[in-house]
Protein backbone atom coordinates (compact mmCIF):
# COMPACT_ATOMS: atom_id res chain seq x y z
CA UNK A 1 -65.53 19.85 331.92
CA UNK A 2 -64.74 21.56 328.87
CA UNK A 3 -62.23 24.65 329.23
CA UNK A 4 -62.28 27.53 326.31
CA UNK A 5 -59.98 30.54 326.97
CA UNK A 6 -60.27 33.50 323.77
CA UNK A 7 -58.59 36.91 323.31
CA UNK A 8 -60.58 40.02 322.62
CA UNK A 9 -59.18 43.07 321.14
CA UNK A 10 -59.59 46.39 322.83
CA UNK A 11 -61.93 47.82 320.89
CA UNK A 12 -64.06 44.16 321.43
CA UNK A 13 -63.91 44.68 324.88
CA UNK A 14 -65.15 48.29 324.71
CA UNK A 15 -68.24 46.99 322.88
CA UNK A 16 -68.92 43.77 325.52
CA UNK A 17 -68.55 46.42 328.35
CA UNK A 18 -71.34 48.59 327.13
CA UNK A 19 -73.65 45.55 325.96
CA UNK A 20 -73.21 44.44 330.04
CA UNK A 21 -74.15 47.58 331.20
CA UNK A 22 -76.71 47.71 328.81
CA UNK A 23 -77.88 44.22 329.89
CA UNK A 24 -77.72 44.74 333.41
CA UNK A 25 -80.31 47.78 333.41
CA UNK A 26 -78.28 50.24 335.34
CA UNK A 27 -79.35 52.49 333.27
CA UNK A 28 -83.59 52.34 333.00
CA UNK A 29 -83.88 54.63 335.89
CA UNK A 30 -81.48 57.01 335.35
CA UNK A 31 -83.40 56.76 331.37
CA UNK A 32 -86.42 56.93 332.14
CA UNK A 33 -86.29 60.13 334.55
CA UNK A 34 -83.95 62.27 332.64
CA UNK A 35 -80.82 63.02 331.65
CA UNK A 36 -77.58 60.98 332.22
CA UNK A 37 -74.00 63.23 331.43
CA UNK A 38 -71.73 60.63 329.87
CA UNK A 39 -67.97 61.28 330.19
CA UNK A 40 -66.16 61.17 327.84
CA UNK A 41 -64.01 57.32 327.11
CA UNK A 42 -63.74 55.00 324.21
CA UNK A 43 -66.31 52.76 326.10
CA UNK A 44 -68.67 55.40 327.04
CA UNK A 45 -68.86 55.81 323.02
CA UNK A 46 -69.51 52.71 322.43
CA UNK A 47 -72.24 52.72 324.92
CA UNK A 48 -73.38 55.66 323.97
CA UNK A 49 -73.77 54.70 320.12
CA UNK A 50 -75.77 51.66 321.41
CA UNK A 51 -78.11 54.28 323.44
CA UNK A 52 -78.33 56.43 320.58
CA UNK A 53 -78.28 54.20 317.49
CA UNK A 54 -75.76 57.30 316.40
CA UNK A 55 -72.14 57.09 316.62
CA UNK A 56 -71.09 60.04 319.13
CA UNK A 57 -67.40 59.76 319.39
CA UNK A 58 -66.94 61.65 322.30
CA UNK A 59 -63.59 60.12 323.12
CA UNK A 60 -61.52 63.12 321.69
CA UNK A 61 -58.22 63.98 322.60
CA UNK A 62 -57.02 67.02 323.67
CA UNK A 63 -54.30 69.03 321.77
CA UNK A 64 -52.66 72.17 321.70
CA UNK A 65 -55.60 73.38 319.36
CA UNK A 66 -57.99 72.30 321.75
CA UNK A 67 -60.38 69.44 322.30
CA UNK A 68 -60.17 66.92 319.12
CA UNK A 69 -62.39 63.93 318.25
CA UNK A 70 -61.00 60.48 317.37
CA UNK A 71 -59.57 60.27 313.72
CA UNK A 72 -59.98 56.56 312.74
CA UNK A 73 -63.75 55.51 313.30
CA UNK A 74 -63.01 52.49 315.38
CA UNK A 75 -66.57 52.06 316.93
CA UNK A 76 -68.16 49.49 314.32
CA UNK A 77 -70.63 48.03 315.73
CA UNK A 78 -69.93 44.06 316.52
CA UNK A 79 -72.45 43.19 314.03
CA UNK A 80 -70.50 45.05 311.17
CA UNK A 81 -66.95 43.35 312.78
CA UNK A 82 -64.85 41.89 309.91
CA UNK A 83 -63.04 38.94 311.59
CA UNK A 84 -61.53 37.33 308.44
């Protein structure tokens, strides 16, 4: 038997969480009879960007100033992943 072990980065596993929540349809009820509040996490925006097809960044950070949202725009999509 053949034996493969890989690394993923974080922001790789954010995106494989929320296609496997996706692809376990946990969600169609919830979907299809209303509204589902989200908090806020750098996988919930991931999943929520899938949801959406709109990048929501709601993983902000809170500061002194208040309630921030992510500088760097680290959910690509995996399709749009540059892995050279």
């Amino acid at each position: 038997m053949a034996i493969a072990q890989f690394t993923l980065l974080g922001t790789q596993c954010q995106w494989l969480i929320a296609h496997c929540v996706l692809d376990s349809d946990l969600l169609v009820p919830y979907l299809s009879r209303g509204k589902i509040l989200f908090k806020g996490s750098s996988t919930v925006s991931c999943l929520t960007t899938m949801l959406s097809g709109t990048p929501m960044r709601i993983c902000g950070r809170i500061s002194k100033n208040g309630i921030l949202s992510y500088r760097l725009d680290i959910h690509i999509p995996p399709d749009q992943w540059d892995l050279s």
